[in-house]
PDB file of N, CA and C in Angstrom:
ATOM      1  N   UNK A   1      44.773  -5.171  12.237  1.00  0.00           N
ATOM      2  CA  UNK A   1      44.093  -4.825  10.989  1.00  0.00           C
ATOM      3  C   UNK A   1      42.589  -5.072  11.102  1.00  0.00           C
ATOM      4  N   UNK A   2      42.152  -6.005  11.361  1.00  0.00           N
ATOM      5  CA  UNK A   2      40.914  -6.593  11.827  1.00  0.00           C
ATOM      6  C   UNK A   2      40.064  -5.930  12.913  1.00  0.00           C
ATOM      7  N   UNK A   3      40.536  -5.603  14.126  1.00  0.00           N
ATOM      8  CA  UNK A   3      40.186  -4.675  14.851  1.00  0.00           C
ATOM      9  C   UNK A   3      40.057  -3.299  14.455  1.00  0.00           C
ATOM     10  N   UNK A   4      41.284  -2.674  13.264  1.00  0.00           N
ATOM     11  CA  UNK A   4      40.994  -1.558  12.985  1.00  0.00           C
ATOM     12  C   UNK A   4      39.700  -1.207  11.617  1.00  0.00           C
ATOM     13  N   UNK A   5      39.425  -1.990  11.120  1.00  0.00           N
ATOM     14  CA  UNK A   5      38.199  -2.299  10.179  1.00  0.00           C
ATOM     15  C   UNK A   5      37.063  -2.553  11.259  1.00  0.00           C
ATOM     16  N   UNK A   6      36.780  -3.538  11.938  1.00  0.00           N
ATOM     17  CA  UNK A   6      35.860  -3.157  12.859  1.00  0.00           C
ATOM     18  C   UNK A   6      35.447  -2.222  13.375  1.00  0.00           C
ATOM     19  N   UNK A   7      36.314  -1.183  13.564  1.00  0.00           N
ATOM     20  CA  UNK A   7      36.083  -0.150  14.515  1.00  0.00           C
ATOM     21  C   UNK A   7      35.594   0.882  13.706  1.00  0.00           C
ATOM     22  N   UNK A   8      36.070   0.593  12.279  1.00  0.00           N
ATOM     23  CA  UNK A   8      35.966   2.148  11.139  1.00  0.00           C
ATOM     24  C   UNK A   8      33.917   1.788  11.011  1.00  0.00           C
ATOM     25  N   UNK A   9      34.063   0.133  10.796  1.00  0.00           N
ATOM     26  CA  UNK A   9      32.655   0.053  10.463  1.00  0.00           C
ATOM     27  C   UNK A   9      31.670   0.161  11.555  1.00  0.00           C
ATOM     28  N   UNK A  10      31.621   0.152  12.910  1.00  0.00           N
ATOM     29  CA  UNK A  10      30.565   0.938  13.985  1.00  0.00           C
ATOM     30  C   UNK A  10      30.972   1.820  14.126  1.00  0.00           C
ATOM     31  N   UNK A  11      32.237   2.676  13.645  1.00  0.00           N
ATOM     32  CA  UNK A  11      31.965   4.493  13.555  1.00  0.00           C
ATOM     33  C   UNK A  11      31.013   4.868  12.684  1.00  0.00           C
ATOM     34  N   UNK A  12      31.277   4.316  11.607  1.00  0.00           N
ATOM     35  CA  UNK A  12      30.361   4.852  10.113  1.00  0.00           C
ATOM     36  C   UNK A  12      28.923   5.090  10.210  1.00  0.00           C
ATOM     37  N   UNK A  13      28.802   6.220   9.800  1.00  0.00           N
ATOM     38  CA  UNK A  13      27.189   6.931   9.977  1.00  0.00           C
ATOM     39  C   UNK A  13      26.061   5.905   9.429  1.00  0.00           C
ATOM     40  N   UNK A  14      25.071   5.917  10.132  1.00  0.00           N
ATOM     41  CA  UNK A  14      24.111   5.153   9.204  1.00  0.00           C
ATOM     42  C   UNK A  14      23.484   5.351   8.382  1.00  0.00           C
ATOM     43  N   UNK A  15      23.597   4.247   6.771  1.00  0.00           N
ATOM     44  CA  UNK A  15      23.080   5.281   5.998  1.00  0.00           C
ATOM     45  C   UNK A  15      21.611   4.445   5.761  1.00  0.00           C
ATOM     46  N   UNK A  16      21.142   4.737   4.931  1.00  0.00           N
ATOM     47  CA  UNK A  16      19.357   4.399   4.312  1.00  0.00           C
ATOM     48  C   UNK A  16      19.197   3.750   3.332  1.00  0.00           C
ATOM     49  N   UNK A  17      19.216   2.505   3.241  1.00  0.00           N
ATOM     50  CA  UNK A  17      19.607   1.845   1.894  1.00  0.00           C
ATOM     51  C   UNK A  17      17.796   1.188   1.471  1.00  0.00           C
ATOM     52  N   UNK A  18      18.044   1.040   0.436  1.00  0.00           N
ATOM     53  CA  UNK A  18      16.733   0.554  -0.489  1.00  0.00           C
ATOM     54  C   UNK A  18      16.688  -1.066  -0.934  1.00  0.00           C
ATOM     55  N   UNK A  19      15.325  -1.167  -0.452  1.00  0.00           N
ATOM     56  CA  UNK A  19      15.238  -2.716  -0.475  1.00  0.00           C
ATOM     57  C   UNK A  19      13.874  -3.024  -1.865  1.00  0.00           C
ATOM     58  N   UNK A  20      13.946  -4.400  -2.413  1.00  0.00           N
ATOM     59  CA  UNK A  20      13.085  -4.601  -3.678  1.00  0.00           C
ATOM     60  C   UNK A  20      11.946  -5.201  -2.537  1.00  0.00           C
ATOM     61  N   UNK A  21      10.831  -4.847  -3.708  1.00  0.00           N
ATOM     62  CA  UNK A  21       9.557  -4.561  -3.503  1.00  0.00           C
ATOM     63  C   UNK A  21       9.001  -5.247  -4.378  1.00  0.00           C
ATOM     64  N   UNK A  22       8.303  -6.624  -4.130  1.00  0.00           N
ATOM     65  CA  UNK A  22       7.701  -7.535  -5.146  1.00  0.00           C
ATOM     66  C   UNK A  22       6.383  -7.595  -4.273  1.00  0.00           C
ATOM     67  N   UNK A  23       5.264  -7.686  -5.388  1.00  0.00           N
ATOM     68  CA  UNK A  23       4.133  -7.767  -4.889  1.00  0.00           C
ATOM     69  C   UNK A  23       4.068  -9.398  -4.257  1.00  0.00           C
ATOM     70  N   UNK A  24       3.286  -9.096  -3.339  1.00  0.00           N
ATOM     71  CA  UNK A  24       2.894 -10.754  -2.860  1.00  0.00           C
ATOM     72  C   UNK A  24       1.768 -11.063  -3.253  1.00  0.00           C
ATOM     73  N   UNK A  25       0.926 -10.616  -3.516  1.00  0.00           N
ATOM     74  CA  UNK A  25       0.285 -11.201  -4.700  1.00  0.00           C
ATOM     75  C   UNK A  25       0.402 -11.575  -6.018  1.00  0.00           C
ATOM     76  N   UNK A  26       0.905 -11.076  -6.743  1.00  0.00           N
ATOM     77  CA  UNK A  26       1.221 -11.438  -8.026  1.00  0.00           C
ATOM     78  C   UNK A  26       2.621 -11.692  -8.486  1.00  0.00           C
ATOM     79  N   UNK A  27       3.185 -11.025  -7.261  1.00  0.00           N
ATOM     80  CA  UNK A  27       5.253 -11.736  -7.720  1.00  0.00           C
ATOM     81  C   UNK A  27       5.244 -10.532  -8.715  1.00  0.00           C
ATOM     82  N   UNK A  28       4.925  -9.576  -9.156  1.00  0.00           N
ATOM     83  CA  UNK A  28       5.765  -8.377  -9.957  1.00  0.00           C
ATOM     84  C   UNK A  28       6.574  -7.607  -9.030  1.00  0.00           C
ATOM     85  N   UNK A  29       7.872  -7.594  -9.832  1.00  0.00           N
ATOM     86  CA  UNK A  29       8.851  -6.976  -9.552  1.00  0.00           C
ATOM     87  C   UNK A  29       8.810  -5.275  -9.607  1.00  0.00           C
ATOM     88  N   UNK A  30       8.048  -4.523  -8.283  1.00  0.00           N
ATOM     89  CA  UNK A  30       8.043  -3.380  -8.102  1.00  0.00           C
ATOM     90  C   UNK A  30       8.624  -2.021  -8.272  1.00  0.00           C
ATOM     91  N   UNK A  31       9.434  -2.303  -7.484  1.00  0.00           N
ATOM     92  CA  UNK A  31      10.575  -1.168  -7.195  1.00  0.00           C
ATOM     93  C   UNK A  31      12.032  -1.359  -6.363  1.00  0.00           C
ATOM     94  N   UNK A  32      12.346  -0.577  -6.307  1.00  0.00           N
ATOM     95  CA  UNK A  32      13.535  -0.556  -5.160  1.00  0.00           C
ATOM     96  C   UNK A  32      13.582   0.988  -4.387  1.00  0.00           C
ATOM     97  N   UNK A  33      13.195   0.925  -3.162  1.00  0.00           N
ATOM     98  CA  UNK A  33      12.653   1.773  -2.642  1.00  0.00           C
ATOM     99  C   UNK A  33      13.021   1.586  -0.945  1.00  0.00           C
ATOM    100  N   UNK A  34      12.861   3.029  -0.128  1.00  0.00           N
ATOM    101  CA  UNK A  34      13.454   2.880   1.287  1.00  0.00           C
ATOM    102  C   UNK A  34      12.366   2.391   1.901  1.00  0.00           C
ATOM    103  N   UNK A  35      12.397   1.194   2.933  1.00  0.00           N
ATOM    104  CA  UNK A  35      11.725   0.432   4.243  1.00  0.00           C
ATOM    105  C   UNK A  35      10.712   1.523   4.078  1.00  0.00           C
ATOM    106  N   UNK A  36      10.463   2.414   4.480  1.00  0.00           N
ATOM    107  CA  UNK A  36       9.366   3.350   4.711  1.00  0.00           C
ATOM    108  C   UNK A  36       8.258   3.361   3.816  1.00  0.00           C
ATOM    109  N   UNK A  37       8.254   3.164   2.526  1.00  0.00           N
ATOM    110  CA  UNK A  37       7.612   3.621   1.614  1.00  0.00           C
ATOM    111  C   UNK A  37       6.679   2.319   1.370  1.00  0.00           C
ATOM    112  N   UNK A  38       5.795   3.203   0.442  1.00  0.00           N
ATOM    113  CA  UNK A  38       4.588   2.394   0.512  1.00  0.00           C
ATOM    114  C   UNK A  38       5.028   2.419  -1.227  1.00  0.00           C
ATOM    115  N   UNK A  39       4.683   1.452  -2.187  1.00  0.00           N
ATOM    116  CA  UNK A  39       4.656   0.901  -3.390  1.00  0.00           C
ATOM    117  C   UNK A  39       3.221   0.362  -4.362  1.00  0.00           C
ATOM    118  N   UNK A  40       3.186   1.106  -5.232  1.00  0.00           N
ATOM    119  CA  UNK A  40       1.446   0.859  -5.857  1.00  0.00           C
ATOM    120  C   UNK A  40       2.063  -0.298  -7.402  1.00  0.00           C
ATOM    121  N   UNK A  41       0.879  -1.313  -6.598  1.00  0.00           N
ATOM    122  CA  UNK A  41       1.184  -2.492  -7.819  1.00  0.00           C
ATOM    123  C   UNK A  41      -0.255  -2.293  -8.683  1.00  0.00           C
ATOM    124  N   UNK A  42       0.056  -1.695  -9.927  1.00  0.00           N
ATOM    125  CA  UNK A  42      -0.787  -1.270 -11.031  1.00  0.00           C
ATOM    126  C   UNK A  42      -1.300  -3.070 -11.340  1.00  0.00           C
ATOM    127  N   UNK A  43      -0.756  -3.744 -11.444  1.00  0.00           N
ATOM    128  CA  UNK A  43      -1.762  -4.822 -11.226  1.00  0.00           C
ATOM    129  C   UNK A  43      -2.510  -5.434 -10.411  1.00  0.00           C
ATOM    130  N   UNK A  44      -2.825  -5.430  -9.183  1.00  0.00           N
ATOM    131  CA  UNK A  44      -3.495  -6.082  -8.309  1.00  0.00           C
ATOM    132  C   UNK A  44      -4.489  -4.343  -7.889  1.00  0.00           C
ATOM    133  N   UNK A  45      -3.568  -3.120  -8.251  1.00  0.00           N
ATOM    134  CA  UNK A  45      -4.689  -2.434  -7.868  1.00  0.00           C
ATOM    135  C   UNK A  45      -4.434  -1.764  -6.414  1.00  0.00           C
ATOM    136  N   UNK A  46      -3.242  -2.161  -5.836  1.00  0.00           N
ATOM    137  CA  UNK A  46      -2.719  -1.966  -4.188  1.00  0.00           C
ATOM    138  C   UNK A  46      -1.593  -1.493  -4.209  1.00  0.00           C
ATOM    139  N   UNK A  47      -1.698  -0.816  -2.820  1.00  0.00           N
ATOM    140  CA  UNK A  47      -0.455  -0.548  -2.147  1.00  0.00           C
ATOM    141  C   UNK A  47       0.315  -1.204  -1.928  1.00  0.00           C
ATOM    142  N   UNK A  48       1.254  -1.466  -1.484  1.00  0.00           N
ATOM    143  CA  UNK A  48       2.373  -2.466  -0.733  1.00  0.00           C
ATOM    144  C   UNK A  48       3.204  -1.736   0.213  1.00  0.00           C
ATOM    145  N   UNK A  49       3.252  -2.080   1.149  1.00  0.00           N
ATOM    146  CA  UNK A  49       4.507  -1.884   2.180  1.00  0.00           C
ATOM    147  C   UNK A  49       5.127  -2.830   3.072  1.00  0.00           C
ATOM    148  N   UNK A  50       6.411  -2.705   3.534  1.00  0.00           N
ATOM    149  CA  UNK A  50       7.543  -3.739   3.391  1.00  0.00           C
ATOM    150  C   UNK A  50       6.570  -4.802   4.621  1.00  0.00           C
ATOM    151  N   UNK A  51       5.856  -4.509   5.624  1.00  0.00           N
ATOM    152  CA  UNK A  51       5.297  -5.452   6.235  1.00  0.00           C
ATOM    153  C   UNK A  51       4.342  -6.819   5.871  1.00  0.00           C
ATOM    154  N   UNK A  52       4.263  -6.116   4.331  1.00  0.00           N
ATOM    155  CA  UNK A  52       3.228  -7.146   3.702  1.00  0.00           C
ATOM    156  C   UNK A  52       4.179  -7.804   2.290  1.00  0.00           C
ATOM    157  N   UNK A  53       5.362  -7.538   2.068  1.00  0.00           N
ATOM    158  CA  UNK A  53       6.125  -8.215   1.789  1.00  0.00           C
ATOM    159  C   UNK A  53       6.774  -9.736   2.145  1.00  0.00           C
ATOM    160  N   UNK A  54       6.302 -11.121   1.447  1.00  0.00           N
ATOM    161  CA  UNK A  54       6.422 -12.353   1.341  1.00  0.00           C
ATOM    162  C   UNK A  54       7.678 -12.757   2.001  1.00  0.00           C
ATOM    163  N   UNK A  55       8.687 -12.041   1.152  1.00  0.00           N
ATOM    164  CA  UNK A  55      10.025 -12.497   1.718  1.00  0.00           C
ATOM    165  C   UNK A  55      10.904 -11.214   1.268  1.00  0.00           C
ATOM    166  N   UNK A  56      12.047 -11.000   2.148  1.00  0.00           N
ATOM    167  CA  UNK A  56      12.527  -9.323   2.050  1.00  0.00           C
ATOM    168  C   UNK A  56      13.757 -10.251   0.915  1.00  0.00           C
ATOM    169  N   UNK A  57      14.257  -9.480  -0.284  1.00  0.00           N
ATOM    170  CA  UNK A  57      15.558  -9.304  -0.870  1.00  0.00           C
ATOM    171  C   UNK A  57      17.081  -9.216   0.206  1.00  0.00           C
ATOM    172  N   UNK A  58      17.724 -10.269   0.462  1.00  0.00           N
ATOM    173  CA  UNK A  58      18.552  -9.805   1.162  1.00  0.00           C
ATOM    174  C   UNK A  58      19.915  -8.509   0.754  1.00  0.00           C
ATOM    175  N   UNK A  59      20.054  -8.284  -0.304  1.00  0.00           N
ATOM    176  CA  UNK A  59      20.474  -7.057  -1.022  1.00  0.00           C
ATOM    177  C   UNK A  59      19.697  -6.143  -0.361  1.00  0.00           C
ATOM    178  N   UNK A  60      20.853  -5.145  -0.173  1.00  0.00           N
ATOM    179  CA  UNK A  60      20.140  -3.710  -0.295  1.00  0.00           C
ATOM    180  C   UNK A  60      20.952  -2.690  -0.981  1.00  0.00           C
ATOM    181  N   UNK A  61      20.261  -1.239  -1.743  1.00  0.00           N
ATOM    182  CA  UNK A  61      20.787  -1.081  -2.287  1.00  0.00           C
ATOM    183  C   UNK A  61      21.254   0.483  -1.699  1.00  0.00           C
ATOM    184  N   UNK A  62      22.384   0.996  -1.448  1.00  0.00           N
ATOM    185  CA  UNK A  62      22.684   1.963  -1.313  1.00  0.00           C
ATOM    186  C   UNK A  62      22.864   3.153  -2.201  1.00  0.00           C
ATOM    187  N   UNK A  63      22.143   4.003  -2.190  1.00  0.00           N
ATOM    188  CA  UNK A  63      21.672   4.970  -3.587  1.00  0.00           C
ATOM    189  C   UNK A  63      22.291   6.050  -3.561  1.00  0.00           C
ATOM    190  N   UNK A  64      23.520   6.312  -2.740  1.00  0.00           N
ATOM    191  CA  UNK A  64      24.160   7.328  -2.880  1.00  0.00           C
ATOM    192  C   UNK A  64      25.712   6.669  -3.450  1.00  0.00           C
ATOM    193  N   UNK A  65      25.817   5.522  -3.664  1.00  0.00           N
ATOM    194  CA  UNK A  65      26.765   4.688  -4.357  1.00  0.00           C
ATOM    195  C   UNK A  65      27.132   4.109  -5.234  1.00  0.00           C
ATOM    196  N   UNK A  66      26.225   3.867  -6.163  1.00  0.00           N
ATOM    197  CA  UNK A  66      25.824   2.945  -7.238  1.00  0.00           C
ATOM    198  C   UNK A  66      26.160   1.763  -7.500  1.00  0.00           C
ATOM    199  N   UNK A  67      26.016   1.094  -5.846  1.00  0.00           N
ATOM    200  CA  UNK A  67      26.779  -0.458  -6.253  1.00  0.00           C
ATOM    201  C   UNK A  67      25.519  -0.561  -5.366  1.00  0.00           C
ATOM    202  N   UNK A  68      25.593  -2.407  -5.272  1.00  0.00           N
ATOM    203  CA  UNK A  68      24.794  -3.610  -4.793  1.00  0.00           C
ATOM    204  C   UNK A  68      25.611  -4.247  -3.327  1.00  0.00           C
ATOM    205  N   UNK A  69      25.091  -3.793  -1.855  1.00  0.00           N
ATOM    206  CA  UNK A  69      25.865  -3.827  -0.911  1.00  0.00           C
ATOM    207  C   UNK A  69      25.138  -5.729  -0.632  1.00  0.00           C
ATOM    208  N   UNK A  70      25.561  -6.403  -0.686  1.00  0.00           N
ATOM    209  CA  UNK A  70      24.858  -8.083   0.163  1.00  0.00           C
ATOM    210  C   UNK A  70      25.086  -7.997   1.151  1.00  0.00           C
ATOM    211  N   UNK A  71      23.693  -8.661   2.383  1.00  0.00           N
ATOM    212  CA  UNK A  71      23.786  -8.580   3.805  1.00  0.00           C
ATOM    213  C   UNK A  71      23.613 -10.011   3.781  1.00  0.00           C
ATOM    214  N   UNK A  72      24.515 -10.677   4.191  1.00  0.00           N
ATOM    215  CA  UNK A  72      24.000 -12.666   4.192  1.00  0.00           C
ATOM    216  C   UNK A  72      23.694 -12.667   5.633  1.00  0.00           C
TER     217      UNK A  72
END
């Protein structure tokens, strides 16, 4: 059983899931948006992208699903 769940989950296509986007400057809660994207914090006046992100959300959210997948 265990082996056969393993195996279904490194077949499974990869999908593109969306991670939160808090400014590191000011701690507002941005968006939820794909790794790629760049995020404009109307308060500080900036861009944001995930490299300049403080600490990543370990949630991500898969947007073709409408649930909350946790990666611990």
């Amino acid at each position: 059983m265990v082996e056969r769940q393993e195996k279904e989950i490194a077949e499974a296509p990869a999908r593109k899931l969306m991670i939160q986007f808090i400014c590191p400057k000011c701690d507002h809660d941005l968006a939820w948006a794909y790794e790629s994207a760049s995020v404009y914090c109307r308060a500080c006046d900036r861009w944001i992208t995930v490299e300049q992100l403080k600490r990543i959300n370990p949630a991500k959210l898969d947007p073709s699903q409408d649930q909350l997948l946790l990666f611990v």
